[in-house]
Protein backbone atom coordinates (compact mmCIF):
# COMPACT_ATOMS: atom_id res chain seq x y z
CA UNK A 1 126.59 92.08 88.77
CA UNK A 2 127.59 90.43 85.34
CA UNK A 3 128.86 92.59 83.04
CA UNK A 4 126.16 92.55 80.53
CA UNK A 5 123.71 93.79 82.83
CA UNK A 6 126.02 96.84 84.21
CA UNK A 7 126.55 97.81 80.21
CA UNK A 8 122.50 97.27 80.40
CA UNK A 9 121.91 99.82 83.35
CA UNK A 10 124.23 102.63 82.02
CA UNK A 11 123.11 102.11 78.52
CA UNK A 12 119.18 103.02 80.11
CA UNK A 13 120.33 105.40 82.35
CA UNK A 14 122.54 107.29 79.56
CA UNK A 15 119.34 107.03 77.58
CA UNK A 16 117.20 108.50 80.18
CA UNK A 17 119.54 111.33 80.58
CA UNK A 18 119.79 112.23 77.43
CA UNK A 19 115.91 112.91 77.37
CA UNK A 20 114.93 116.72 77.51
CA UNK A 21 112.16 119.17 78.73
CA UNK A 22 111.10 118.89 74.95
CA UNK A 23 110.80 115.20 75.37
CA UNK A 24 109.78 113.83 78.65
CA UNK A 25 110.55 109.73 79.05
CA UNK A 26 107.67 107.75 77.98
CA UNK A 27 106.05 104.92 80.73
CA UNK A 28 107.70 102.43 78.85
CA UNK A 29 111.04 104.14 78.85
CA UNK A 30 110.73 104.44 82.80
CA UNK A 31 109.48 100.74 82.67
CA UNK A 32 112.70 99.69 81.24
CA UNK A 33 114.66 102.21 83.20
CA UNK A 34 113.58 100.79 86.16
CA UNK A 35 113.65 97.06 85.05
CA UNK A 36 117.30 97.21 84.33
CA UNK A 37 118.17 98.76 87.78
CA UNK A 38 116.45 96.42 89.74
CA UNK A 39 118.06 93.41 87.37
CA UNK A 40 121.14 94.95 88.72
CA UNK A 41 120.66 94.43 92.29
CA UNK A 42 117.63 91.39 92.46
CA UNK A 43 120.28 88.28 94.25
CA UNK A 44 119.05 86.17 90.98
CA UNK A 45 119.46 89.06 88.31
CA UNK A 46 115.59 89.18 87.53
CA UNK A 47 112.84 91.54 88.32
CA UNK A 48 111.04 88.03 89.62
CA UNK A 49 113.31 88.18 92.58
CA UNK A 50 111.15 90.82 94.20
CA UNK A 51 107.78 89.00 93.76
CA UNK A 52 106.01 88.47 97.16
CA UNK A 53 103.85 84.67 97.05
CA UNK A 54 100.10 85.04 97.75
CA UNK A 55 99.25 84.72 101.43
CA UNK A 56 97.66 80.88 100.98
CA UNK A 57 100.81 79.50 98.65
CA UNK A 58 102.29 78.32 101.61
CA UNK A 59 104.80 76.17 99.86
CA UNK A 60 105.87 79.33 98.83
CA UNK A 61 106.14 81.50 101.83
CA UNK A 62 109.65 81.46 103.85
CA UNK A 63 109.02 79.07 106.89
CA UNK A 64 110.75 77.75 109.81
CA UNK A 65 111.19 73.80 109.00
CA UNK A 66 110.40 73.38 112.23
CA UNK A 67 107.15 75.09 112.45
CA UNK A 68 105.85 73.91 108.57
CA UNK A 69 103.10 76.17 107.24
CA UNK A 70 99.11 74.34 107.15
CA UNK A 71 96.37 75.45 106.62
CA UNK A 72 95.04 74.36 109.85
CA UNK A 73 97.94 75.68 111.70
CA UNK A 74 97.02 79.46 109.97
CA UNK A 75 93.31 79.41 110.05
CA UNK A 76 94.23 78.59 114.46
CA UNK A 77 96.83 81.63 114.45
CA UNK A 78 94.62 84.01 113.02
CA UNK A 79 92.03 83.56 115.30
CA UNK A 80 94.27 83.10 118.19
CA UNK A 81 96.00 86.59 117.47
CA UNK A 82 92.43 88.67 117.91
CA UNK A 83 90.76 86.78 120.57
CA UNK A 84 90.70 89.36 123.66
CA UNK A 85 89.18 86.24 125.09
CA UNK A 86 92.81 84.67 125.53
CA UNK A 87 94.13 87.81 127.96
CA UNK A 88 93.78 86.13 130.98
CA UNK A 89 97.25 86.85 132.63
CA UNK A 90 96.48 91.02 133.03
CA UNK A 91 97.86 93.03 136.21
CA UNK A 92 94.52 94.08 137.30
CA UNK A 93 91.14 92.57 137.05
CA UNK A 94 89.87 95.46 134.94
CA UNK A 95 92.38 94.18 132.10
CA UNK A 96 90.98 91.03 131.48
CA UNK A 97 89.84 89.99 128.55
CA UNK A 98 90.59 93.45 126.90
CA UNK A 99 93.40 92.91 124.53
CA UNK A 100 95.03 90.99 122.07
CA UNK A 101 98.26 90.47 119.86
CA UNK A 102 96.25 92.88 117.31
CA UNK A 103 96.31 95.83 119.49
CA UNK A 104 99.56 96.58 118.47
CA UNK A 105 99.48 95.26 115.43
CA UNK A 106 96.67 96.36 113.70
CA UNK A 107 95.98 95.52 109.98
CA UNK A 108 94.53 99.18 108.90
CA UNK A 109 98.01 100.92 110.72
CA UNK A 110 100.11 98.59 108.57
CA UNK A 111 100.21 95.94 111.58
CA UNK A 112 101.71 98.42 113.86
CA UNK A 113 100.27 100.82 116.30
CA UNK A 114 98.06 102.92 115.19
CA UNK A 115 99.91 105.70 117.94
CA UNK A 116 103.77 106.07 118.50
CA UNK A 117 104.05 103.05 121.26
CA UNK A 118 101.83 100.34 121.53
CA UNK A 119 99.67 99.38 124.93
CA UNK A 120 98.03 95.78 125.33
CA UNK A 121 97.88 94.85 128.92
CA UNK A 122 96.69 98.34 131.04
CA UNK A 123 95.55 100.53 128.05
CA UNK A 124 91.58 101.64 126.63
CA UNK A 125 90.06 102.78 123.86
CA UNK A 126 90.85 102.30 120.06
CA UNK A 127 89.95 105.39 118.04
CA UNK A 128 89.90 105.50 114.46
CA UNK A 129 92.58 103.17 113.83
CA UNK A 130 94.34 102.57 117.54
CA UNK A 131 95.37 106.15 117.93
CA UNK A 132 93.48 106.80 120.79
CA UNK A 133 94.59 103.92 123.23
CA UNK A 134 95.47 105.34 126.27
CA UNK A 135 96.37 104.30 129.95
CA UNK A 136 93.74 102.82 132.02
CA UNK A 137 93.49 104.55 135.51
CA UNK A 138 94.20 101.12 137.34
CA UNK A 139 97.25 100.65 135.96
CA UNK A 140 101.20 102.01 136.99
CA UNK A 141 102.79 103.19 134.38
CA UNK A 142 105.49 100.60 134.90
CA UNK A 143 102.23 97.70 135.25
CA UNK A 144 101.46 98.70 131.36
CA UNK A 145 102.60 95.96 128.42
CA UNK A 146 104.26 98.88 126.40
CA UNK A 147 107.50 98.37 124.66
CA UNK A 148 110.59 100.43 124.96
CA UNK A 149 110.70 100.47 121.40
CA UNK A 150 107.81 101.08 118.23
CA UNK A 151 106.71 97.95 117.35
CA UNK A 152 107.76 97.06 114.13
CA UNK A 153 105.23 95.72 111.54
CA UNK A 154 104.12 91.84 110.52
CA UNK A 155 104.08 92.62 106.77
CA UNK A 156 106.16 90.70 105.33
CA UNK A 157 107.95 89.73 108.49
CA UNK A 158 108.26 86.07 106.94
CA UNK A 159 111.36 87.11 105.23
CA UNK A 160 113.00 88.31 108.35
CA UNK A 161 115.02 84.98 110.00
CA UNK A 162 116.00 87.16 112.53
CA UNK A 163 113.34 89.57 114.51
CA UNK A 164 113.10 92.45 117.26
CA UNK A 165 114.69 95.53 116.28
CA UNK A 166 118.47 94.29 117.36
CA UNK A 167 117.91 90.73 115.79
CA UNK A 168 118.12 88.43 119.38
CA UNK A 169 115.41 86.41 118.38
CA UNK A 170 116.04 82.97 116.34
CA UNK A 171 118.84 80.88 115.91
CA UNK A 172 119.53 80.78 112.62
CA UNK A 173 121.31 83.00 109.93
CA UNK A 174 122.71 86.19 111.96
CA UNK A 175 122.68 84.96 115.51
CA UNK A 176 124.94 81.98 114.17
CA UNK A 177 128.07 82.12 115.98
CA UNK A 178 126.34 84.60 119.20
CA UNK A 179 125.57 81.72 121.44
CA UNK A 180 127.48 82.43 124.14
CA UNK A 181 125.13 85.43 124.93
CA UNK A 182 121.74 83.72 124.77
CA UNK A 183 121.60 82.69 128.18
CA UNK A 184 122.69 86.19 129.43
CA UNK A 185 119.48 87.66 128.51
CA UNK A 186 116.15 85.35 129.99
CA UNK A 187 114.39 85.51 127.07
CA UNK A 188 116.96 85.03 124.24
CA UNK A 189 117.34 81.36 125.93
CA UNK A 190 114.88 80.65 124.11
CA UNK A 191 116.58 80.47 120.72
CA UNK A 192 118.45 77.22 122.32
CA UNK A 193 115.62 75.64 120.58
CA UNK A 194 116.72 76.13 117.38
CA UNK A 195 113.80 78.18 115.78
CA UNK A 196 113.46 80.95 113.97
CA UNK A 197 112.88 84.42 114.91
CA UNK A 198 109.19 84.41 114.63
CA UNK A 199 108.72 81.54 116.61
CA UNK A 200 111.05 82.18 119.32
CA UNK A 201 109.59 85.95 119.49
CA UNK A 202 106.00 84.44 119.65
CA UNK A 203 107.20 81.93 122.43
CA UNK A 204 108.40 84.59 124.68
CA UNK A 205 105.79 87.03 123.63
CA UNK A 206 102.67 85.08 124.65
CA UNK A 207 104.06 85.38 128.44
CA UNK A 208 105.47 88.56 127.75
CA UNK A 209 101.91 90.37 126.52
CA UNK A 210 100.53 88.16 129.45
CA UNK A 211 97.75 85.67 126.91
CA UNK A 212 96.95 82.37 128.30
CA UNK A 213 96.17 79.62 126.25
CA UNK A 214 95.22 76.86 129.22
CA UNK A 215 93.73 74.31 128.43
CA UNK A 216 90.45 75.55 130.22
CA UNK A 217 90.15 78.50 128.40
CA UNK A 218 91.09 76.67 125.02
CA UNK A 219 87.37 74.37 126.14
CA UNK A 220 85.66 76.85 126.87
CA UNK A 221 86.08 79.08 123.62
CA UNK A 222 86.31 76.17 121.33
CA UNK A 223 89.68 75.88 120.47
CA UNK A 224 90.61 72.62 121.09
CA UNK A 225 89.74 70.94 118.40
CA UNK A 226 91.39 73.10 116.31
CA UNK A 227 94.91 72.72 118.21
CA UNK A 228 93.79 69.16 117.14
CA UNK A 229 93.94 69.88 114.03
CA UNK A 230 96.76 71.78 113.80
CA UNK A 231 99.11 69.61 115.86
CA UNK A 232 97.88 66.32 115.23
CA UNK A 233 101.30 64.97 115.36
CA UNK A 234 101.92 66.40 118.57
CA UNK A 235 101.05 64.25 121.95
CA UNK A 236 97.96 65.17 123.79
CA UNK A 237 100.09 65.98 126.70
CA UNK A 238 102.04 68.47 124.21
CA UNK A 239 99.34 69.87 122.07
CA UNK A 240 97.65 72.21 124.05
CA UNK A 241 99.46 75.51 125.56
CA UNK A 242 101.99 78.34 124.94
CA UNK A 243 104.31 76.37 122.69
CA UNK A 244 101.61 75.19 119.96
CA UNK A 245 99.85 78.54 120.44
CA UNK A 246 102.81 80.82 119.66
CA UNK A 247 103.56 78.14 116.57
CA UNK A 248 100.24 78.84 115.34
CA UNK A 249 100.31 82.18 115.93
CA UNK A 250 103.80 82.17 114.13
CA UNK A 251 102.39 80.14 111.00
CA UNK A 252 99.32 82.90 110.37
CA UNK A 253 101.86 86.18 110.89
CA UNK A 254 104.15 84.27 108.17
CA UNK A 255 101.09 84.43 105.48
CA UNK A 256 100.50 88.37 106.05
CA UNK A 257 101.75 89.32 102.51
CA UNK A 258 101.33 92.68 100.52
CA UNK A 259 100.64 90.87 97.41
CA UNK A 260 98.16 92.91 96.41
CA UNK A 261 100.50 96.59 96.12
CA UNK A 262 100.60 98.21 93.01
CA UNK A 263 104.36 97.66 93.13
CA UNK A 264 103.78 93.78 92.99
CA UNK A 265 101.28 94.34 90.41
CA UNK A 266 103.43 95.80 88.50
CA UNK A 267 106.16 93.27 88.84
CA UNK A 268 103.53 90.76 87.95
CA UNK A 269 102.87 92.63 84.49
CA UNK A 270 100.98 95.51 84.92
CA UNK A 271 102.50 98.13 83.22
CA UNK A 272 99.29 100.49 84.69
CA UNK A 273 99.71 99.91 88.41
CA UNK A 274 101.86 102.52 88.71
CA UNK A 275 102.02 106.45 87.36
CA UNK A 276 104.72 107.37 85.15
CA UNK A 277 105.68 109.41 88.79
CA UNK A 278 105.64 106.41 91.30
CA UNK A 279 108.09 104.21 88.84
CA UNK A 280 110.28 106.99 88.73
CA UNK A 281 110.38 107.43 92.40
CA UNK A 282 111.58 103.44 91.69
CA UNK A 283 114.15 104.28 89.72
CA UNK A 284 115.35 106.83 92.62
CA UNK A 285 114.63 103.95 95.58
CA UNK A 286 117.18 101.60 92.82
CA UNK A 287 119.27 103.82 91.61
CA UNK A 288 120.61 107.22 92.63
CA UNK A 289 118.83 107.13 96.63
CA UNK A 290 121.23 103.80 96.82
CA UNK A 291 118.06 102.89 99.12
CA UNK A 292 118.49 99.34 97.93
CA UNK A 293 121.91 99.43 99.52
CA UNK A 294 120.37 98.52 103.04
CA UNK A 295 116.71 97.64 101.93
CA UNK A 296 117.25 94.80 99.09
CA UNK A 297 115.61 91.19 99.91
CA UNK A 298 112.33 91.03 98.70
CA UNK A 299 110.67 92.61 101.42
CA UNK A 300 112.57 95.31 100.78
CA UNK A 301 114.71 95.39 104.19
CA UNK A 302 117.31 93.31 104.81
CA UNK A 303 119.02 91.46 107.86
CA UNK A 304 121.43 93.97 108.63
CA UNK A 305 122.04 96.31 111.09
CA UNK A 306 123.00 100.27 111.12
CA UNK A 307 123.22 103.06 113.19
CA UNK A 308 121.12 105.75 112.30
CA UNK A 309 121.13 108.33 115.04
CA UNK A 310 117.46 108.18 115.27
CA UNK A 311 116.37 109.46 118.94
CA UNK A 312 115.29 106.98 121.39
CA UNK A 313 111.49 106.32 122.79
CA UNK A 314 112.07 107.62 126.44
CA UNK A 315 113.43 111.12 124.52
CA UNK A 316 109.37 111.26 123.60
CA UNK A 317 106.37 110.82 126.29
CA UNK A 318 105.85 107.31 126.80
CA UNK A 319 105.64 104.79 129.34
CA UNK A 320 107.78 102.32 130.53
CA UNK A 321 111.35 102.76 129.07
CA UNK A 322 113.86 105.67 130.41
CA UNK A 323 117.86 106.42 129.20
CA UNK A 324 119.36 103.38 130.42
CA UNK A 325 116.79 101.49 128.00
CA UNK A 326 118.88 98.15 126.88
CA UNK A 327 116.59 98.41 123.73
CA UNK A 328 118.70 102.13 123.21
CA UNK A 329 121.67 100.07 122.65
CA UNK A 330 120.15 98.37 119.43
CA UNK A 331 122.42 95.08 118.58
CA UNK A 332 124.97 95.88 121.29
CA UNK A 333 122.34 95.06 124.11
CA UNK A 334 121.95 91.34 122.61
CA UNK A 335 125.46 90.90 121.25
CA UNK A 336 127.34 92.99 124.44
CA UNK A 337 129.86 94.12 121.75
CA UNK A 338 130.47 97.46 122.21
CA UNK A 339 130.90 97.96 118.15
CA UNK A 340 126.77 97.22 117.72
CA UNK A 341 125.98 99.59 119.93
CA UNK A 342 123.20 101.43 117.84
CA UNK A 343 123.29 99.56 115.17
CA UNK A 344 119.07 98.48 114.76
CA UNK A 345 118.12 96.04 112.29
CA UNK A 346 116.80 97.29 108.47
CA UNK A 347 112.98 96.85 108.60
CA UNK A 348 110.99 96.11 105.71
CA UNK A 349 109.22 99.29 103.76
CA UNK A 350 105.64 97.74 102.60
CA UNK A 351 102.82 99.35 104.07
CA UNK A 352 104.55 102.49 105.74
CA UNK A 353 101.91 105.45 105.46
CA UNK A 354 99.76 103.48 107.55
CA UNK A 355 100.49 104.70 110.36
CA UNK A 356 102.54 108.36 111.44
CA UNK A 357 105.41 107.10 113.20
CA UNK A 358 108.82 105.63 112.16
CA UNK A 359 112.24 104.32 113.57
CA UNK A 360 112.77 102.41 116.69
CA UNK A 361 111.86 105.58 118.79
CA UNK A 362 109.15 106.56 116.61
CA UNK A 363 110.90 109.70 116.38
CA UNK A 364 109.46 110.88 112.61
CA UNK A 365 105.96 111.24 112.50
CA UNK A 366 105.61 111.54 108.59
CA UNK A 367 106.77 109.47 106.00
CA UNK A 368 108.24 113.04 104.16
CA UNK A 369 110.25 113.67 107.93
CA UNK A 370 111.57 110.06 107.66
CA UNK A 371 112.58 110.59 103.74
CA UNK A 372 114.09 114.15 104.94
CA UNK A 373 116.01 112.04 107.98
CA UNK A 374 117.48 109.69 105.00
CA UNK A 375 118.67 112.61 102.58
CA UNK A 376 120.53 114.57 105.22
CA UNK A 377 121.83 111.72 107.39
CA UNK A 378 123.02 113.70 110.32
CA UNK A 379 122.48 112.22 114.21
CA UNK A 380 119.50 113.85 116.03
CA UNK A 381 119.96 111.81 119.11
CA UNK A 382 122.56 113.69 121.38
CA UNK A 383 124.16 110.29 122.76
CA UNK A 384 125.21 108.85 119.61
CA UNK A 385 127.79 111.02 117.45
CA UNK A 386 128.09 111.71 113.85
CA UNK A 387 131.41 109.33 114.14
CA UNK A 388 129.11 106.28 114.67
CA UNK A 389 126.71 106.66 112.19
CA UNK A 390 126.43 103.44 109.47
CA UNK A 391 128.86 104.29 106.80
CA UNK A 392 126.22 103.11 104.24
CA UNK A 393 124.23 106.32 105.58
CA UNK A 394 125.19 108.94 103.37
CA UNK A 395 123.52 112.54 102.64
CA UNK A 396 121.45 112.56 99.17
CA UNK A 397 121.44 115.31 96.68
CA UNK A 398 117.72 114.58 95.38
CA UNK A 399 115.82 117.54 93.54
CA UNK A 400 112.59 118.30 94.45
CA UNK A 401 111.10 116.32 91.83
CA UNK A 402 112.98 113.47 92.56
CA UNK A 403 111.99 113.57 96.59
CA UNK A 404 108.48 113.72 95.82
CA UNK A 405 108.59 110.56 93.51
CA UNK A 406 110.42 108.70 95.84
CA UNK A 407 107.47 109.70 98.19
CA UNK A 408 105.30 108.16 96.06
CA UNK A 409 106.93 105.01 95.31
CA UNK A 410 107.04 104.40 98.83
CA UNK A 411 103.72 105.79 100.11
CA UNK A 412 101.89 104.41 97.32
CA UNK A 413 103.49 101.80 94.79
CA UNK A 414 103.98 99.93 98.86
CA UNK A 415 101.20 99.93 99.97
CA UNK A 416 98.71 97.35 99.53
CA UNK A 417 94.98 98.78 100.46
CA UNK A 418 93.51 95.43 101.33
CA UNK A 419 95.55 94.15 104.74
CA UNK A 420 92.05 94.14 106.17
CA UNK A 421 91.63 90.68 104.73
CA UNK A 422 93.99 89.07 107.21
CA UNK A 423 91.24 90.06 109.76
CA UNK A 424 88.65 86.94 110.70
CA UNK A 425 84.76 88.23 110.43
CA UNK A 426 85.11 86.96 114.34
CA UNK A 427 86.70 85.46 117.51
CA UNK A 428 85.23 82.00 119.14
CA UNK A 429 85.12 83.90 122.36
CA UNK A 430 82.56 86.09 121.00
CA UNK A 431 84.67 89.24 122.10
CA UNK A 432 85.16 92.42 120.85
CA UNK A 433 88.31 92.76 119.03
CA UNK A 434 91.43 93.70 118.57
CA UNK A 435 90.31 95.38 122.19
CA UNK A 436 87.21 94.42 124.36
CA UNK A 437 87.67 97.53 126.80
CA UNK A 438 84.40 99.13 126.98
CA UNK A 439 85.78 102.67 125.32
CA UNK A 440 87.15 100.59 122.20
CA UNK A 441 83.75 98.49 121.91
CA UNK A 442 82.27 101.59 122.07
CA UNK A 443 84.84 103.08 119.53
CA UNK A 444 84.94 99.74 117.59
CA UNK A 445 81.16 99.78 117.16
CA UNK A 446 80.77 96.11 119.05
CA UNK A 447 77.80 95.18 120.47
């Protein structure tokens, strides 16, 4: 920080302080409050630094210069992630055609489950907003697609180089230098290819969550021309298939962008986006919650990794994951250093009272549990002590006042209303979507 702007800060902050019952700070005096602590901690000094691009700037929009952003490429990914028409690969006959990438990642739930762990393969029904997926009778519990671990959300996710909860996906920025253990784990070969995180995730996880993108089925929906489009440059023998699908797939989760939050609005210049309360819940998320410690790149996480003590998914009903979870082990599991055992990667904080579940486990169930997790910073889960926990995790003395702003900053100022619009009016298979079982077209309203 340069010393001007530290003067800067405690020359607001002083004058803040000195403010009484008798005279409350004005907007404008919060404004500038909050201006000068986020000048203090924005990489490039400026407020600017924290401005998300519009979803169809894609010069703009962090990309893998492998996998280069076009329009083509997007409009190809977004219908590819909806299609139920694409889940050809299910466990049981009955699963066909029934799910997608969106049903657990669904725009209205912040694309994340709408319940505390996500089912594609082997689940029915939708609900409301997904929270009412549920086994189907046909399936094993262990035959379900359901992830050890919540899965975390596609806002923003273009500024994350480096995804899954304990980072093993990409090869680029923090896996740099963990080689050696990519071929210890099947699908963390993958990053041998030298993408990013998004790409190598969506490589593995078009097998993984069991879509098919054959040729045949690409014909027979009417896809094929637009993989022509998309990957002109690739052979004909190359263009059509689980590599150029997940790229696609990649390029449209890259543009998923909460532009429109009051938050951005405001850093875009209006003063009116927020309330007088929400911009000083700011100043709390900048300044005394240290909050921007972890969460400071523009998405507002960050590429490192901590250990929380958060509980685990197994210690909750769910399917499909137990104690001996690698996922449990957070970094460790990819890295197999014992000192990242724990340690999961900071997420991003746009969009979060979407849905009522947070951490890896989905252990909180309301935003105000998750804040109250933060402020006392004590280990719930009995397997990992209070001598492991990150050392950046530190109890907060917040009044009352100040919790409840910093609520609102982050359910509110956050979130923008409108992720609806990264949903197509419809699939080329015609199908129901983001599930074709008959309970969710029945709970979706499909014909």
């Amino acid at each position: 920080m340069k010393i001007f702007d530290k003067i800067l800060v405690i020359a607001v902050v002083l004058f803040a302080s000195s403010c009484t019952k008798d005279k409350m700070p004005t907007s404008v005096e919060v404004d500038n409050q909050l201006r000068a602590f986020m000048k203090s901690t924005a990489e490039n000094g400026r407020t600017d630094y924290y401005i998300l691009p519009d979803e169809d700037d894609l010069d703009n929009i962090p990309q893998d210069p492998k996998n280069p952003l076009t329009k083509e490429k997007v409009e190809l990914g977004k219908l590819l992630f909806f299609d139920t028409g694409l889940a050809m690969d299910a466990k049981h006959s009955s699963g066909l055609g029934t799910y997608s990438c969106a049903s657990c990642h669904i725009p209205n739930a912040g694309f994340r489950p709408g319940r505390a762990q996500g089912i594609a393969d082997g689940g029915i029904g939708f609900g409301v907003n997904g929270e009412n997926r549920v086994k189907n009778r046909d399936y094993e519990g262990e035959e379900l697609d359901a992830q050890g671990a919540r899965p975390l959300t596609l806002v923003n996710v273009a500024y994350v180089t480096n995804t899954f909860w304990n980072g093993q996906f990409g090869a680029t920025e923090v896996n740099v230098g963990t080689e050696d253990v990519w071929d210890l784990n099947h699908d963390t070969e993958l990053n041998h290819l030298g993408f990013h995180g998004i790409e190598t995730q969506n490589m593995e996880g078009v097998l993984t969550h069991r879509l098919s993108f054959e040729k045949e089925i690409l014909d027979e929906y009417g896809y094929t021309e637009m993989f022509d489009a998309a990957f002109s440059d690739y052979p004909v023998s190359e263009r059509y298939g689980h590599l150029t699908g997940s790229l696609a797939l990649s390029a449209y989760i890259r543009t998923i962008i909460s532009n429109q939050s009051p938050f951005q609005k405001w850093l875009k210049g209006d003063d009116l986006a927020m309330s007088i309360e929400e911009k000083q819940g700011a100043v709390v998320f900048f300044g005394k919650a240290r909050c921007n410690n972890c969460h400071y790149r523009p998405n507002l996480g960050s590429l490192e990794f901590h250990t929380l003590g958060v509980n685990d998914m197994h210690q909750i009903p769910s399917f499909n994951t137990s104690e001996d979870d690698f996922r449990n082990l957070g970094r460790g599991a990819f890295t197999r250093n014992r000192a990242d055992n724990y340690k999961f990667k900071v997420p991003g904080l746009y969009n979060l009272a979407d849905a009522p579940f947070f951490f890896h486990g989905s252990s909180a169930r309301t935003l105000e549990e998750a804040i109250d997790y933060k402020i006392k910073a004590q280990s719930e889960n009995p397997n990992i002590g209070q001598h492991l926990i990150s050392d950046k995790f530190l109890p907060l003395t917040l009044t009352e006042e100040e919790r409840e702003n910093l609520l609102l900053f982050l359910s509110q100022s956050l979130r923008d209303p409108q992720l609806i619009r990264y949903q197509p009016e419809e699939v080329l298979s015609g199908f129901c979507f983001p599930n074709n079982d008959l309970q969710s077209s029945i709970d979706l309203g499909c014909n």
